[in-house]
Protein backbone atom coordinates (compact mmCIF):
# COMPACT_ATOMS: atom_id res chain seq x y z
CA UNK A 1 -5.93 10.12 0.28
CA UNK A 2 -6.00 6.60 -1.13
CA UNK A 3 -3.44 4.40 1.80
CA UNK A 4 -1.81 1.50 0.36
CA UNK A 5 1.36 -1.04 2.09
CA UNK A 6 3.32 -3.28 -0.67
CA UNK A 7 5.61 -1.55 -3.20
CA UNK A 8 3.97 -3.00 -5.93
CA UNK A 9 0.94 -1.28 -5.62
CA UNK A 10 0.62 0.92 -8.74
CA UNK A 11 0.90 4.85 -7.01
CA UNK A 12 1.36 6.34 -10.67
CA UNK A 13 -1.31 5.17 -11.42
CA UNK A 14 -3.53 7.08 -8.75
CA UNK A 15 -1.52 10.28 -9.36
CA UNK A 16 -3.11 10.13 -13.06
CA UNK A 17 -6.34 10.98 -11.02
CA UNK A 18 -4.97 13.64 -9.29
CA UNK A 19 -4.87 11.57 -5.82
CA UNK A 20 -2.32 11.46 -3.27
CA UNK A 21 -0.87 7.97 -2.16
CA UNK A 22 0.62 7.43 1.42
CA UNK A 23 1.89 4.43 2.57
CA UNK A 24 -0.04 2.61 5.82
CA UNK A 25 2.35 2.27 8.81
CA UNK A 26 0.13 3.10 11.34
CA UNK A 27 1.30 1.44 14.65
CA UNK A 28 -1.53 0.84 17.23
CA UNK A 29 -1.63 0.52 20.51
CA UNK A 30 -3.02 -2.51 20.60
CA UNK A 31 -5.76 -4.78 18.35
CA UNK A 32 -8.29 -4.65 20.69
CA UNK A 33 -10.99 -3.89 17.80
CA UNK A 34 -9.22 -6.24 14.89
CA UNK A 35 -9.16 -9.21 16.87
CA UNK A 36 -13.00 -8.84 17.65
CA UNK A 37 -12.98 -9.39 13.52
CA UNK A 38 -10.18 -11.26 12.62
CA UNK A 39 -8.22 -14.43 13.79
CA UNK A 40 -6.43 -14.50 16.65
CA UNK A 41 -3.28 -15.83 15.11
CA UNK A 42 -3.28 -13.39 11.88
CA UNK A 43 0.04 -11.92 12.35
CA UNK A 44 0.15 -8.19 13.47
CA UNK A 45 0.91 -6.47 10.67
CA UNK A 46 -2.16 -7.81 9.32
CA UNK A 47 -4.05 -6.76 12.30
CA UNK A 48 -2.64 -3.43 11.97
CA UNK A 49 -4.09 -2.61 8.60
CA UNK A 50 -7.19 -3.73 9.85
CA UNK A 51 -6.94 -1.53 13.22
CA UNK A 52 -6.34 1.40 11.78
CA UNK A 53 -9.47 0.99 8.91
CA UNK A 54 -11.73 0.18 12.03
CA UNK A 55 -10.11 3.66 14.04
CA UNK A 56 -11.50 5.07 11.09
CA UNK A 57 -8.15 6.14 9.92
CA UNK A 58 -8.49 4.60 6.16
CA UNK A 59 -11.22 5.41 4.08
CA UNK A 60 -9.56 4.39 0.74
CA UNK A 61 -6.76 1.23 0.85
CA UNK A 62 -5.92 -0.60 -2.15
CA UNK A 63 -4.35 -3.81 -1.33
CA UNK A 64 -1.34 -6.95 -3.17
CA UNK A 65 -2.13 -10.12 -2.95
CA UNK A 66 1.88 -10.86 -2.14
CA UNK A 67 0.83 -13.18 1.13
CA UNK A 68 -1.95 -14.88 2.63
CA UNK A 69 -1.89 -12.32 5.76
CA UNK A 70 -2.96 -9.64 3.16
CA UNK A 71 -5.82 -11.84 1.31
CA UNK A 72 -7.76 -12.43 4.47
CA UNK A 73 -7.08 -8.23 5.63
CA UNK A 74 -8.63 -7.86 2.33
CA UNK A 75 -11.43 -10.17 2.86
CA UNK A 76 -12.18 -9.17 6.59
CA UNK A 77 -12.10 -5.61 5.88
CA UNK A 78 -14.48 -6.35 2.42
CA UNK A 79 -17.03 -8.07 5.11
CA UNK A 80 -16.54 -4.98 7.29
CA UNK A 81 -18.01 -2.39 4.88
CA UNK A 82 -16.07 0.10 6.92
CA UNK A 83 -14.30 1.79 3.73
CA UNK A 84 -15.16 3.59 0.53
CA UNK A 85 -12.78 2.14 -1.50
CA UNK A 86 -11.11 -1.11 -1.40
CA UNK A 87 -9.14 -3.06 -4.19
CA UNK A 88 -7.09 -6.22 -4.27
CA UNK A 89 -4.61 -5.95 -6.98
CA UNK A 90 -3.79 -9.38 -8.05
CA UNK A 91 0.25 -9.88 -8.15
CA UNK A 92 1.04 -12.34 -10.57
CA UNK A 93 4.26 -13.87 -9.80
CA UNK A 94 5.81 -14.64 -13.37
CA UNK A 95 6.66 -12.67 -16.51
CA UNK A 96 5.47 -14.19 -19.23
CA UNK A 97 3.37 -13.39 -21.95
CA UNK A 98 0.01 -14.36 -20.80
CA UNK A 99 1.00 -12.87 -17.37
CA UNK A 100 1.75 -9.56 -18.40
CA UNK A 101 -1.89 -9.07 -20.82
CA UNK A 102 -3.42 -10.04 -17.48
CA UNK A 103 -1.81 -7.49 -15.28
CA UNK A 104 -2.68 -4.55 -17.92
CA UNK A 105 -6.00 -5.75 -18.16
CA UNK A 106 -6.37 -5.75 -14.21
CA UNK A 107 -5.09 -2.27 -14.24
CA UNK A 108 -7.67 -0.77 -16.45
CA UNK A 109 -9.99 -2.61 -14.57
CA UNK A 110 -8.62 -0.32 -11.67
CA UNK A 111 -8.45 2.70 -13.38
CA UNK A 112 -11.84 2.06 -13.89
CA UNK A 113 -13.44 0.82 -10.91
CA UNK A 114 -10.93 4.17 -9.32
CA UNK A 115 -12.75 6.59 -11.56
CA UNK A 116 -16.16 5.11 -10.88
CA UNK A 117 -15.78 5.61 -7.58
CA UNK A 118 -14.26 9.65 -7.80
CA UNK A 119 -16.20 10.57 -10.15
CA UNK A 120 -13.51 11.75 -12.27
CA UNK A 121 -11.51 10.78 -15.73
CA UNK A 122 -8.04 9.45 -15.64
CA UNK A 123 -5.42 11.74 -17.06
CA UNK A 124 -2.46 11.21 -18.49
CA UNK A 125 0.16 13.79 -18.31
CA UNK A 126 -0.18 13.84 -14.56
CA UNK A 127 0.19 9.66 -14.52
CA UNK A 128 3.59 9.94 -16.75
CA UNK A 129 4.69 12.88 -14.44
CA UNK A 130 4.32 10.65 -10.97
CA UNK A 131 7.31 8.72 -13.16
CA UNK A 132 10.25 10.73 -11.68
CA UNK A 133 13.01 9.27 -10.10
CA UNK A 134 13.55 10.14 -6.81
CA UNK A 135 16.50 12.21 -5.87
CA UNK A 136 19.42 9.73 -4.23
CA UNK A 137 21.52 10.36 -1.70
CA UNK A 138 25.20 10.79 -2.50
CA UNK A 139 27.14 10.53 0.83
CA UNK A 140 28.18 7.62 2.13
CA UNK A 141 25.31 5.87 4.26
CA UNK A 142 23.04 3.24 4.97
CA UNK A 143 20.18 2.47 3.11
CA UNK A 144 16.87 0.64 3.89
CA UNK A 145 15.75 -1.36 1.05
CA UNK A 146 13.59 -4.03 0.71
CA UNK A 147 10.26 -4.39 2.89
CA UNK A 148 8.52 -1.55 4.57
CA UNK A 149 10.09 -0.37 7.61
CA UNK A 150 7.43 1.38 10.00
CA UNK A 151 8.72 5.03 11.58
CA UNK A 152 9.13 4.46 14.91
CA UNK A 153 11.72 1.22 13.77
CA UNK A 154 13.56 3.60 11.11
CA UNK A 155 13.82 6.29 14.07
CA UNK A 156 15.73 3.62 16.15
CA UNK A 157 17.92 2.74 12.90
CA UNK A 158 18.13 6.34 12.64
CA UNK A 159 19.44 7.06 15.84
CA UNK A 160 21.63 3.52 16.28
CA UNK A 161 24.24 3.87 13.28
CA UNK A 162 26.56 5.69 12.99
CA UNK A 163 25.90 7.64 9.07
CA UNK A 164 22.87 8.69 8.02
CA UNK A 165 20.05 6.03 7.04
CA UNK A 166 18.14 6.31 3.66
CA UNK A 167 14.82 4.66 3.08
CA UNK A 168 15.12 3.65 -0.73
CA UNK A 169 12.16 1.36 -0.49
């Protein structure tokens, strides 16, 4: 199980080596091992992806550069040693040309350093397949979109409004 937390990470592209993807919303009780590591004023979502890594909850995580909170998780938890895989995918943040030949080269790179580390070749078919859309709700109701939103916080949507809530994150 490979645990990743931004939207952008590529998931298809995992699926193309048979692995499942799961998103990392652990919730700890507190940071009582993180903040031994990291910075007391990293924020705690930060400190929450490093938690659960040093529970030994995460062995593989591949991590977005979208915010400064995630560069130093990915840093701290590099120094740590504590997983078997770890990546930093680098999000570039325009669409041009020169942007996009850099963001296919990075994910062969990926694929690569992914395959290294399983053991085992990409494969296609199963990469296209992990394309399907999800199926969307057609009743009226609320829907979540957007930034991650942790369980226990969609349970109290969940349970505050009055039609159902859809996470289409």
């Amino acid at each position: 199980m490979i645990y990743y937390v931004c939207k952008y990470t590529p998931i298809e592209l995992f699926r193309g080596f048979g692995e499942e993807c799961s998103v990392l919303e652990e919730m700890p009780e507190n940071f009582e091992q993180s903040d031994q590591i990291a910075h007391a004023n990293l924020c705690g979502f930060g400190k929450s992806v490093i938690q659960a890594v040093l529970e030994g909850k995460v062995e593989q995580l591949v991590l977005v550069n979208c915010c400064d909170t995630i560069r130093s998780v990915y840093d701290i938890l590099d120094d740590s040693g504590k997983l078997d895989f770890l990546y930093m995918v680098d999000m570039l943040h325009c669409d041009v040309s020169c942007s996009r030949e850099r963001t296919v080269i990075q994910l062969k790179e990926l694929a690569a350093a992914y395959g290294e580390y399983k053991g085992t070749t990409f494969n296609k078919e199963a990469f296209l397949k992990a394309f399907q859309p999800s199926e969307r709700c057609s009743e009226y109701h609320l829907a979540v979109v957007g930034a991650r939103m942790g369980e226990q916080l969609f349970e109290m949507t969940e349970d505050s409004m009055p039609l159902p809530v859809v996470n289409e994150t």
